[in-house]
PDB file of N, CA and C in Angstrom:
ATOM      1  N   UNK A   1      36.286 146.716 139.574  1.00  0.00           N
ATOM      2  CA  UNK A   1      36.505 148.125 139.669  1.00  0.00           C
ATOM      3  C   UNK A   1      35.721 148.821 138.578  1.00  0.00           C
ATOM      4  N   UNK A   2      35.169 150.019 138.811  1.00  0.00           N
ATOM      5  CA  UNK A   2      34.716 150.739 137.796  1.00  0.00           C
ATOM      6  C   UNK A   2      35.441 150.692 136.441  1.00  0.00           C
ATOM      7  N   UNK A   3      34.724 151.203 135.642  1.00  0.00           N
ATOM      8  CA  UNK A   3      35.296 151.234 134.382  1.00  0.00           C
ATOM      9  C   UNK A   3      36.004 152.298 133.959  1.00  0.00           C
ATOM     10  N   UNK A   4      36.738 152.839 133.654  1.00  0.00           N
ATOM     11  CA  UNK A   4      37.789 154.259 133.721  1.00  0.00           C
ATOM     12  C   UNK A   4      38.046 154.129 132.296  1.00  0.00           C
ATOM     13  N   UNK A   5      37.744 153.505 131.671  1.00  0.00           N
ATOM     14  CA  UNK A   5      38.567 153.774 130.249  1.00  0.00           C
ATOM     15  C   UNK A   5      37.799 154.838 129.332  1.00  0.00           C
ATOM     16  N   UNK A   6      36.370 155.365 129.573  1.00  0.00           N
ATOM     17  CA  UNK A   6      36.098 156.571 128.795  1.00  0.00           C
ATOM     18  C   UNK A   6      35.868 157.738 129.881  1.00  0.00           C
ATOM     19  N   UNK A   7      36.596 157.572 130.802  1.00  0.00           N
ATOM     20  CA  UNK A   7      36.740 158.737 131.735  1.00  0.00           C
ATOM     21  C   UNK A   7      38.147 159.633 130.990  1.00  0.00           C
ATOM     22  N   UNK A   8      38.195 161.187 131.490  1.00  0.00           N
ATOM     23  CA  UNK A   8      39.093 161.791 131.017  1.00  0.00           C
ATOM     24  C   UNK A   8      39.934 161.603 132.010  1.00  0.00           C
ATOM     25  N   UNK A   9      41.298 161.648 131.829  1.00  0.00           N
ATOM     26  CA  UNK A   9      42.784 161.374 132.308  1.00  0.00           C
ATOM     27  C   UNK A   9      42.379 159.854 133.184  1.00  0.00           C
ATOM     28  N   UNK A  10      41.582 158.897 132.720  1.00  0.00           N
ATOM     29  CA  UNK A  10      42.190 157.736 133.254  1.00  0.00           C
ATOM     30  C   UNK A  10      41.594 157.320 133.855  1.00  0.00           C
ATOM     31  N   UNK A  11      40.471 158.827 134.405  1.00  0.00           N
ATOM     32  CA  UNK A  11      39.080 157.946 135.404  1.00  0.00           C
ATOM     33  C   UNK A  11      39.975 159.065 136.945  1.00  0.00           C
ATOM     34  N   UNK A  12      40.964 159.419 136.399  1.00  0.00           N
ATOM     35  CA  UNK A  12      41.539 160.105 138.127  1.00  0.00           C
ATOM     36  C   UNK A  12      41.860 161.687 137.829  1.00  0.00           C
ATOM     37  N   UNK A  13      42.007 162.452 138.688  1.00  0.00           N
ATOM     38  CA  UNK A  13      41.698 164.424 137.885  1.00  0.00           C
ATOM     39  C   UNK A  13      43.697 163.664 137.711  1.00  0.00           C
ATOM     40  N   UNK A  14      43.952 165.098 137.717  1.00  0.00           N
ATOM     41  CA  UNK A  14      45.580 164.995 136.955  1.00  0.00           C
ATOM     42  C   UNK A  14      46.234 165.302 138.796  1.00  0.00           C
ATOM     43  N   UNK A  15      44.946 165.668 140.141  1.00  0.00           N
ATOM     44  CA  UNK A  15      46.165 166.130 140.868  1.00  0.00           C
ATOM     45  C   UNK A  15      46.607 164.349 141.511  1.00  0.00           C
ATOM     46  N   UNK A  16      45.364 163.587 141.241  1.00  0.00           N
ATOM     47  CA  UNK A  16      45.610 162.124 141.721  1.00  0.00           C
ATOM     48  C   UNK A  16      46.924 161.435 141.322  1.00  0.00           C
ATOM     49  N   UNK A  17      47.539 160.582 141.797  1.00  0.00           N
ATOM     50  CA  UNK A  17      48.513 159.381 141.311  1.00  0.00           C
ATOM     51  C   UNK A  17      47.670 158.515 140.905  1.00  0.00           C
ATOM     52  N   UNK A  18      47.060 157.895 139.553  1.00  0.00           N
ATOM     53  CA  UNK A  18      46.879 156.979 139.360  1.00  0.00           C
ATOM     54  C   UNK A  18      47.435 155.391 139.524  1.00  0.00           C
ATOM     55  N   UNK A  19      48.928 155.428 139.487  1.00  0.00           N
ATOM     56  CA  UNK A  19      49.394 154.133 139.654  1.00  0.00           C
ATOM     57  C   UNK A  19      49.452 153.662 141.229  1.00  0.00           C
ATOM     58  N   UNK A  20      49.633 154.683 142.160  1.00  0.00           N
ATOM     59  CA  UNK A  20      49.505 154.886 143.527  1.00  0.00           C
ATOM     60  C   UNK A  20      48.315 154.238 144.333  1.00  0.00           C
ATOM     61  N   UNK A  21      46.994 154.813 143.607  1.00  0.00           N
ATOM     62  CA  UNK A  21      45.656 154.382 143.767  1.00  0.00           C
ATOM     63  C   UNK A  21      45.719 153.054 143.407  1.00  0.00           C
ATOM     64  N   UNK A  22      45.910 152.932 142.338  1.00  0.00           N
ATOM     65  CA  UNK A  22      45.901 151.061 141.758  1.00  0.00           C
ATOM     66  C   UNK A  22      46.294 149.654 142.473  1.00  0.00           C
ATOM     67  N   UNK A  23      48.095 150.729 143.295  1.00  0.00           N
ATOM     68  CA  UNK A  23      48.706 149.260 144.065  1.00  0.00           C
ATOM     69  C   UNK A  23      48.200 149.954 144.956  1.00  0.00           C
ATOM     70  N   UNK A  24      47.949 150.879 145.426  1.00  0.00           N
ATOM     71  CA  UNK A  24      47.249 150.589 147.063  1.00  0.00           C
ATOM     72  C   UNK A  24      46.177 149.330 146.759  1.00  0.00           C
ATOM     73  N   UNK A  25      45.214 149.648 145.813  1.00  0.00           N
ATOM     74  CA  UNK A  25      44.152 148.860 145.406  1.00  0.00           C
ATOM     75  C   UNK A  25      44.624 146.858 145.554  1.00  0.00           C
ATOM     76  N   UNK A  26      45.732 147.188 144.717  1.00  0.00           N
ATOM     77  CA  UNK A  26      46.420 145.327 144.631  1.00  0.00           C
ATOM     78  C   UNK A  26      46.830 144.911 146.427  1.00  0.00           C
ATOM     79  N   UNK A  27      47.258 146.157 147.001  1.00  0.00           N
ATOM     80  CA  UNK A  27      47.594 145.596 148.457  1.00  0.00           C
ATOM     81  C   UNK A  27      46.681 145.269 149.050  1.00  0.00           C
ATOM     82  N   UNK A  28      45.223 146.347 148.698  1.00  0.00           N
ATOM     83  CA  UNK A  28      44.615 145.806 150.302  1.00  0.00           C
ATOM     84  C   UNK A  28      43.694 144.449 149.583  1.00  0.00           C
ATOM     85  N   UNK A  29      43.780 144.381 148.155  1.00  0.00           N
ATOM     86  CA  UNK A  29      42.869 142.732 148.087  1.00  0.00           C
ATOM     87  C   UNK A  29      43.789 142.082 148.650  1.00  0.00           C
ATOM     88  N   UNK A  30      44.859 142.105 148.279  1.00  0.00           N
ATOM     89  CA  UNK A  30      46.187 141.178 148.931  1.00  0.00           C
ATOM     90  C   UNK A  30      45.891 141.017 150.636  1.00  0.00           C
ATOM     91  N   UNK A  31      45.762 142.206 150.841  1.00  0.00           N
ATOM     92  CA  UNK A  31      45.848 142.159 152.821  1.00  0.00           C
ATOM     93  C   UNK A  31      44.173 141.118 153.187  1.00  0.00           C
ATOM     94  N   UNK A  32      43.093 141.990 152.084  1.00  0.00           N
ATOM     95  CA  UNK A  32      41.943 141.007 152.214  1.00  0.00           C
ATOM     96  C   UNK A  32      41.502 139.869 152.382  1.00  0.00           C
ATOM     97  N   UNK A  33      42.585 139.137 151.136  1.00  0.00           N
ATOM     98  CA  UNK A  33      42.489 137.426 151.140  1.00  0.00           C
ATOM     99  C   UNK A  33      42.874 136.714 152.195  1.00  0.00           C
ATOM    100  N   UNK A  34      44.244 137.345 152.750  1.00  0.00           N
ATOM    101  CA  UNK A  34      45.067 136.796 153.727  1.00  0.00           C
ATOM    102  C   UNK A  34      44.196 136.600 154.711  1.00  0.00           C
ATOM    103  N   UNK A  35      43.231 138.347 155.126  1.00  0.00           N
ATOM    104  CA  UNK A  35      42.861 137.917 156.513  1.00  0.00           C
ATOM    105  C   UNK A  35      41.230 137.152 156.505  1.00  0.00           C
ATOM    106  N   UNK A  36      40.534 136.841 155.316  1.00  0.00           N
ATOM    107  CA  UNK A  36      39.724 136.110 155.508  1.00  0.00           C
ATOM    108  C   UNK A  36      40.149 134.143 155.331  1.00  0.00           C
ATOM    109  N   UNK A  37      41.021 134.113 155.001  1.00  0.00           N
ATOM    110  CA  UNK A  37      41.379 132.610 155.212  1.00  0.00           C
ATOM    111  C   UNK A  37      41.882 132.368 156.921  1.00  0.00           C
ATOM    112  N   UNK A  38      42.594 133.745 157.367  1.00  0.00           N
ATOM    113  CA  UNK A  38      42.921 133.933 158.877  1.00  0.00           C
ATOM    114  C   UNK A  38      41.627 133.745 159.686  1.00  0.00           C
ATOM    115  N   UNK A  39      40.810 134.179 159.451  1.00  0.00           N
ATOM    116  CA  UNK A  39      39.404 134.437 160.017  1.00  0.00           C
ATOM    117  C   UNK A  39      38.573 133.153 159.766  1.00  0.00           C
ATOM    118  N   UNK A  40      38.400 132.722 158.841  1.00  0.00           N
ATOM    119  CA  UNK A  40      37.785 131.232 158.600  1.00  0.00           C
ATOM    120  C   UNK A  40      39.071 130.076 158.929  1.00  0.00           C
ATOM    121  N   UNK A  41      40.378 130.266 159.383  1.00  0.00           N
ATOM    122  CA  UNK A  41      40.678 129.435 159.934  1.00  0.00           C
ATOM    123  C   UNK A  41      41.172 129.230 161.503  1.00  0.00           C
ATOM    124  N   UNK A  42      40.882 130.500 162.181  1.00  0.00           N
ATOM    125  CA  UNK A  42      40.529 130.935 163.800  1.00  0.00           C
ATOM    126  C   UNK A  42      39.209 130.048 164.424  1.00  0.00           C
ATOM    127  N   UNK A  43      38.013 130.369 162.773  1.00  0.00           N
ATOM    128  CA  UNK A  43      36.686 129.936 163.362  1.00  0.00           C
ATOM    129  C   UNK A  43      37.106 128.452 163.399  1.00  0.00           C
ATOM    130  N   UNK A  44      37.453 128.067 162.457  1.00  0.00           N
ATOM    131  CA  UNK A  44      37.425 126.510 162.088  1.00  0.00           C
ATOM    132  C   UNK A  44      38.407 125.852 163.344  1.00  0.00           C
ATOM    133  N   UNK A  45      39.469 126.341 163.946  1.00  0.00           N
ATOM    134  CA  UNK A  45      39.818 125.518 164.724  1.00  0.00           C
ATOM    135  C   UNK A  45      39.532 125.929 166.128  1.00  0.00           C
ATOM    136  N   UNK A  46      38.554 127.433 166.064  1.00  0.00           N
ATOM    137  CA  UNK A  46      37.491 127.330 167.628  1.00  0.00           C
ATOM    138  C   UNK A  46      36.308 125.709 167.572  1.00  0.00           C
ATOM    139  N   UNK A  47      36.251 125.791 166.126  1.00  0.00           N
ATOM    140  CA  UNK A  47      35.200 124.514 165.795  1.00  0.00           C
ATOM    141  C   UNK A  47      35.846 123.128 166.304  1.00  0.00           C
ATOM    142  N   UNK A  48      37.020 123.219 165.785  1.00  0.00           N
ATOM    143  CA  UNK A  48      37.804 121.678 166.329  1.00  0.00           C
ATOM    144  C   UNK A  48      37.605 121.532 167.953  1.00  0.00           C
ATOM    145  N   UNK A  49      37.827 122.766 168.644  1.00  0.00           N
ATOM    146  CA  UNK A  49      38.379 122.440 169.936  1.00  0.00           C
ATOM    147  C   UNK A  49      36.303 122.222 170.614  1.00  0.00           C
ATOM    148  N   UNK A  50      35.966 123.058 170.334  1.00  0.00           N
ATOM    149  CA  UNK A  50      34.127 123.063 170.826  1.00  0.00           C
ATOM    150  C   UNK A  50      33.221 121.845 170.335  1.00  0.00           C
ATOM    151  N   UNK A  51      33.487 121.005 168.924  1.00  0.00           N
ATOM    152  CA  UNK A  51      32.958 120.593 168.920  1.00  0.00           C
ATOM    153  C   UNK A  51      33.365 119.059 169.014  1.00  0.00           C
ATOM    154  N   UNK A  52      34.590 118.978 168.848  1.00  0.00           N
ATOM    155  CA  UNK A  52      35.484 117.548 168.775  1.00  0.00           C
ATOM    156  C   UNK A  52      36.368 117.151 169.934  1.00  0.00           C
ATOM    157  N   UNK A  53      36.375 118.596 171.116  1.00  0.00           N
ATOM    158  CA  UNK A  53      36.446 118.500 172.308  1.00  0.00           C
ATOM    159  C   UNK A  53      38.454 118.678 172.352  1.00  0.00           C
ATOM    160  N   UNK A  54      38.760 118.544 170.862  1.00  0.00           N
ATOM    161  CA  UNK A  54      40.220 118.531 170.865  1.00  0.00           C
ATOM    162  C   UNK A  54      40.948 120.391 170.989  1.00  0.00           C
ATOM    163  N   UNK A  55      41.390 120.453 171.908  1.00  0.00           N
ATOM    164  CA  UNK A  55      41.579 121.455 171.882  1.00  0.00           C
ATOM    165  C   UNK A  55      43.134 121.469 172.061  1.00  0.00           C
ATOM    166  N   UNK A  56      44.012 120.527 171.925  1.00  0.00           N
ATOM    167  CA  UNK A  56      45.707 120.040 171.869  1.00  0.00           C
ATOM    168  C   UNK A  56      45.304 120.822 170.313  1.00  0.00           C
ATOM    169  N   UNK A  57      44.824 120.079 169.535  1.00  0.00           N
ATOM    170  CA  UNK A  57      45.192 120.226 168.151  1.00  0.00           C
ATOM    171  C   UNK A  57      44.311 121.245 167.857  1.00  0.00           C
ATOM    172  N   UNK A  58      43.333 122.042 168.027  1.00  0.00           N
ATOM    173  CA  UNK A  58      42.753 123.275 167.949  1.00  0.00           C
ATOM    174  C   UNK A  58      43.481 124.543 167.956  1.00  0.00           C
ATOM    175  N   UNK A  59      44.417 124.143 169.460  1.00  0.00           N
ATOM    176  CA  UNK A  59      45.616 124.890 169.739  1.00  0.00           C
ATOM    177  C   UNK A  59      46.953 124.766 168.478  1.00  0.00           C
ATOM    178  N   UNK A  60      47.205 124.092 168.516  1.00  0.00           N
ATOM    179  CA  UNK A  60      47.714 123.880 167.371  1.00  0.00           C
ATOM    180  C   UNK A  60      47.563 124.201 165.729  1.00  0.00           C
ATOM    181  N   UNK A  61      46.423 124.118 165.345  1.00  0.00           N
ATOM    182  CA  UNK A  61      45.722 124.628 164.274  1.00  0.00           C
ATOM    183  C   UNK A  61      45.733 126.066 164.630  1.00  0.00           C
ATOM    184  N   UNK A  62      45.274 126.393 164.950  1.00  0.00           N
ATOM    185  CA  UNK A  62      45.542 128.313 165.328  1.00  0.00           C
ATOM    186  C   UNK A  62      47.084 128.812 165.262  1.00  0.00           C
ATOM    187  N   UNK A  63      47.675 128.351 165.490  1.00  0.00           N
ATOM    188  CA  UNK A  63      49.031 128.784 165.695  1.00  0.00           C
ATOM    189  C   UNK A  63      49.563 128.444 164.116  1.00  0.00           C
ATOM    190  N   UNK A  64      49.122 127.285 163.839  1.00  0.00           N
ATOM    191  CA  UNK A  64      49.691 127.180 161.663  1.00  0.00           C
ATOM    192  C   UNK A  64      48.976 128.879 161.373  1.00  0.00           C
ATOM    193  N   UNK A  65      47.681 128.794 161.885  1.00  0.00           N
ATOM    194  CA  UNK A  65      46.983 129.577 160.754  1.00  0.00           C
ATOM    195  C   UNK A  65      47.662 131.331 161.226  1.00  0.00           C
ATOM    196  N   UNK A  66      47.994 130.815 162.199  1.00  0.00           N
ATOM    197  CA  UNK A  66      49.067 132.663 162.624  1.00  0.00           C
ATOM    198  C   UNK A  66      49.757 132.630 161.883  1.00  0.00           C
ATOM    199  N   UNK A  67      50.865 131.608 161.742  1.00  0.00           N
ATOM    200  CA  UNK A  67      51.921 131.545 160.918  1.00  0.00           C
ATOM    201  C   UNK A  67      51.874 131.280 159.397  1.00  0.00           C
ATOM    202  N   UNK A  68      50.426 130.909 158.998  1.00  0.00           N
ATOM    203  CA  UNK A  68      50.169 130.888 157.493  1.00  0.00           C
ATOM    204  C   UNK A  68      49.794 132.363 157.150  1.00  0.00           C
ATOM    205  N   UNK A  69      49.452 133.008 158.012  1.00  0.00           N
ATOM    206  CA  UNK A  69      49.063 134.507 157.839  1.00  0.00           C
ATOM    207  C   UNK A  69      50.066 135.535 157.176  1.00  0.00           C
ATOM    208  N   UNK A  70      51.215 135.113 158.404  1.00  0.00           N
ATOM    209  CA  UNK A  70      52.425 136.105 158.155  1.00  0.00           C
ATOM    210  C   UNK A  70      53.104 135.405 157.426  1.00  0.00           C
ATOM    211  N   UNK A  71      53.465 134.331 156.582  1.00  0.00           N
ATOM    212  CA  UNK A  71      53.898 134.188 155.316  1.00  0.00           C
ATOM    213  C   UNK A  71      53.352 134.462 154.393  1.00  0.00           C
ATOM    214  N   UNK A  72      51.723 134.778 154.138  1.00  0.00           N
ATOM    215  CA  UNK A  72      51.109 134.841 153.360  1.00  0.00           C
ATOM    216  C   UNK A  72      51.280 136.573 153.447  1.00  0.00           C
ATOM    217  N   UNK A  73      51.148 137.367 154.297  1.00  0.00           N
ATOM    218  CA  UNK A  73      51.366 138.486 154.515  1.00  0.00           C
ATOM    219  C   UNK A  73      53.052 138.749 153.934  1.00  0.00           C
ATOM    220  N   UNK A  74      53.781 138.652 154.135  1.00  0.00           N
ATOM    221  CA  UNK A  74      55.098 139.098 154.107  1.00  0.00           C
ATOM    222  C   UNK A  74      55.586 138.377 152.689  1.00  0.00           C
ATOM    223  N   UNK A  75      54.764 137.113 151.677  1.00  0.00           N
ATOM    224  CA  UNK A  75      55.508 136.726 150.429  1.00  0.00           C
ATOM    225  C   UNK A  75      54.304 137.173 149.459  1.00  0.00           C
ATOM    226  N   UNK A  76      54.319 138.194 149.082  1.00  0.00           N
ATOM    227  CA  UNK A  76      53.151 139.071 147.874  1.00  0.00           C
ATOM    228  C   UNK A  76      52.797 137.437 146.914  1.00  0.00           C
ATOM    229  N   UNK A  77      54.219 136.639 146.797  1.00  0.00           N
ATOM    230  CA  UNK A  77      54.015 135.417 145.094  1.00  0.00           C
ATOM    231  C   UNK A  77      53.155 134.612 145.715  1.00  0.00           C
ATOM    232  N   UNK A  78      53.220 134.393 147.301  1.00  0.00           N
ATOM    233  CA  UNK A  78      52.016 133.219 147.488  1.00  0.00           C
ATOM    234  C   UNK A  78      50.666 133.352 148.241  1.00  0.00           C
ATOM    235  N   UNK A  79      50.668 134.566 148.152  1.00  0.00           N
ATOM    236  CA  UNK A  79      48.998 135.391 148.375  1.00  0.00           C
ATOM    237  C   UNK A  79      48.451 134.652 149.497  1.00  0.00           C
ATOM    238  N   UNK A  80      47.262 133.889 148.964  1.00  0.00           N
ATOM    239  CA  UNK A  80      46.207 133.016 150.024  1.00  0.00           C
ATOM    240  C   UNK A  80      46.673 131.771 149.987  1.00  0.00           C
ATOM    241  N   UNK A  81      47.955 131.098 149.492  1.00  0.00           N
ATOM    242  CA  UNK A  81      48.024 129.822 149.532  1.00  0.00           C
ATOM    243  C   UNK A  81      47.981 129.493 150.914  1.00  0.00           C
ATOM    244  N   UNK A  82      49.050 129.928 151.148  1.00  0.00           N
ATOM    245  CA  UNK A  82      49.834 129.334 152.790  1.00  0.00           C
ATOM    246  C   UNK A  82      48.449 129.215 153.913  1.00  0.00           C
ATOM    247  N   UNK A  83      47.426 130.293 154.009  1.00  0.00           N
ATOM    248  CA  UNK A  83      46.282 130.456 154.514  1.00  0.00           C
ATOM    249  C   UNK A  83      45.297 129.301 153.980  1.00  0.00           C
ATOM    250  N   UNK A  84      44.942 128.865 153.073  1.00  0.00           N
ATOM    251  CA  UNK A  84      43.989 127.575 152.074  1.00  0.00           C
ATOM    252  C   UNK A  84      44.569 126.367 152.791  1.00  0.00           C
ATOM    253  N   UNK A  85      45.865 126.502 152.481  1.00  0.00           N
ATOM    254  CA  UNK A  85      46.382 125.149 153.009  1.00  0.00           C
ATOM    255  C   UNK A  85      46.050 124.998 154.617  1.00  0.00           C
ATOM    256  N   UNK A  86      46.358 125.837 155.400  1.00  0.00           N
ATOM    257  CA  UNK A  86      45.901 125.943 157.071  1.00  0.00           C
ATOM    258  C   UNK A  86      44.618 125.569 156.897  1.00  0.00           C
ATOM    259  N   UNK A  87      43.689 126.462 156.736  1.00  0.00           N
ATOM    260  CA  UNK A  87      42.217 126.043 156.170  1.00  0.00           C
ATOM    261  C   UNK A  87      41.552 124.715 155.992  1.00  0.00           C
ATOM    262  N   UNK A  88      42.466 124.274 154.996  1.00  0.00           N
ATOM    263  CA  UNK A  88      42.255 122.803 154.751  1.00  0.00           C
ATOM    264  C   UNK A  88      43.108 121.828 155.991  1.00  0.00           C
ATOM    265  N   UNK A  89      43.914 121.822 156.276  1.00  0.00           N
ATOM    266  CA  UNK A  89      44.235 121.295 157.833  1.00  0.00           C
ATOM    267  C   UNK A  89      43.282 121.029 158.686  1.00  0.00           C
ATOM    268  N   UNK A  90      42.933 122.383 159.305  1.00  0.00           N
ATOM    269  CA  UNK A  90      41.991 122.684 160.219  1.00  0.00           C
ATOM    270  C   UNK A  90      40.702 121.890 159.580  1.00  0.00           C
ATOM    271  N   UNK A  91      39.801 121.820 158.540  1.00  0.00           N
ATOM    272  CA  UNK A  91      39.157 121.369 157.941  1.00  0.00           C
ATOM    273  C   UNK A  91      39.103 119.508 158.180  1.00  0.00           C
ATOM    274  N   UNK A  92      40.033 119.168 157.936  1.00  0.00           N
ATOM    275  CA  UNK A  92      40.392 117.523 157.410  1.00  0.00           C
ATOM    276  C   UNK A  92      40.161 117.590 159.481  1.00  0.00           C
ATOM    277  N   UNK A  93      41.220 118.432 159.978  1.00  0.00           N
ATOM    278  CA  UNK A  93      40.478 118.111 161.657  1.00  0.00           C
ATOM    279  C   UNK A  93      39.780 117.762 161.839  1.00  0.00           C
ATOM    280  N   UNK A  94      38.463 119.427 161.655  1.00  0.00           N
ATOM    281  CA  UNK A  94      37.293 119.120 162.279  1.00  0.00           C
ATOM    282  C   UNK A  94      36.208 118.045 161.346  1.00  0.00           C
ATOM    283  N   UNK A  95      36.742 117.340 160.324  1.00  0.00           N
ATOM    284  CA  UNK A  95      36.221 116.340 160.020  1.00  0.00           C
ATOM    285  C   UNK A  95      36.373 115.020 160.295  1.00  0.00           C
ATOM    286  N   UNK A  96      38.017 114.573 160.390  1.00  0.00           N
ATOM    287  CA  UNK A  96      38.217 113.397 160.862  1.00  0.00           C
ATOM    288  C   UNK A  96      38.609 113.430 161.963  1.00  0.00           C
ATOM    289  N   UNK A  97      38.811 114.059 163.047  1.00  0.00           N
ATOM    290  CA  UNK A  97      39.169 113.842 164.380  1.00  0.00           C
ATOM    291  C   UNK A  97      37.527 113.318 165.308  1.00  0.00           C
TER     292      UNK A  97
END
């Protein structure tokens, strides 16, 4: 983020909420992380089913990574874990299957 500390009132005029701006700021990296581990783990288990022909467990892998989404979405303390871990699932798949 820019640097605000020799800006006057904070880097924001006085009619802004500064703390307002900030956690919007913490949510949407928060919403960010979630949905690019969602997104690299959609691709990764379109990859399982196209290229390893498995598409039982492709199907399957998609459906963790829905559900790693919305835990990762709905628990702020475990951010991108729940999503990494799907990731890596899907991953160890399309490698050892």
């Amino acid at each position: 983020m820019a640097d605000t500390k020799h800006a006057p009132h904070g880097g924001y005029s006085p009619e802004m909420d500064g703390p307002a701006h900030e956690a919007m700021y913490q949510r949407f990296l928060h919403f960010l992380t979630v949905a690019v581990f969602f997104a690299a783990g959609c691709v990764t288990g379109l990859a399982v089913g196209g290229i390893k022909h498995a598409w039982g467990w492709a199907i399957i892998g998609i459906i963790i990574v829905h559900i790693a989404a919305v835990i990762g979405l709905f628990a702020p303390s475990l951010k991108w874990k729940p999503g990494a871990v799907a990731f890596a699932i899907l991953l160890f798949m399309l490698i050892f299957l």
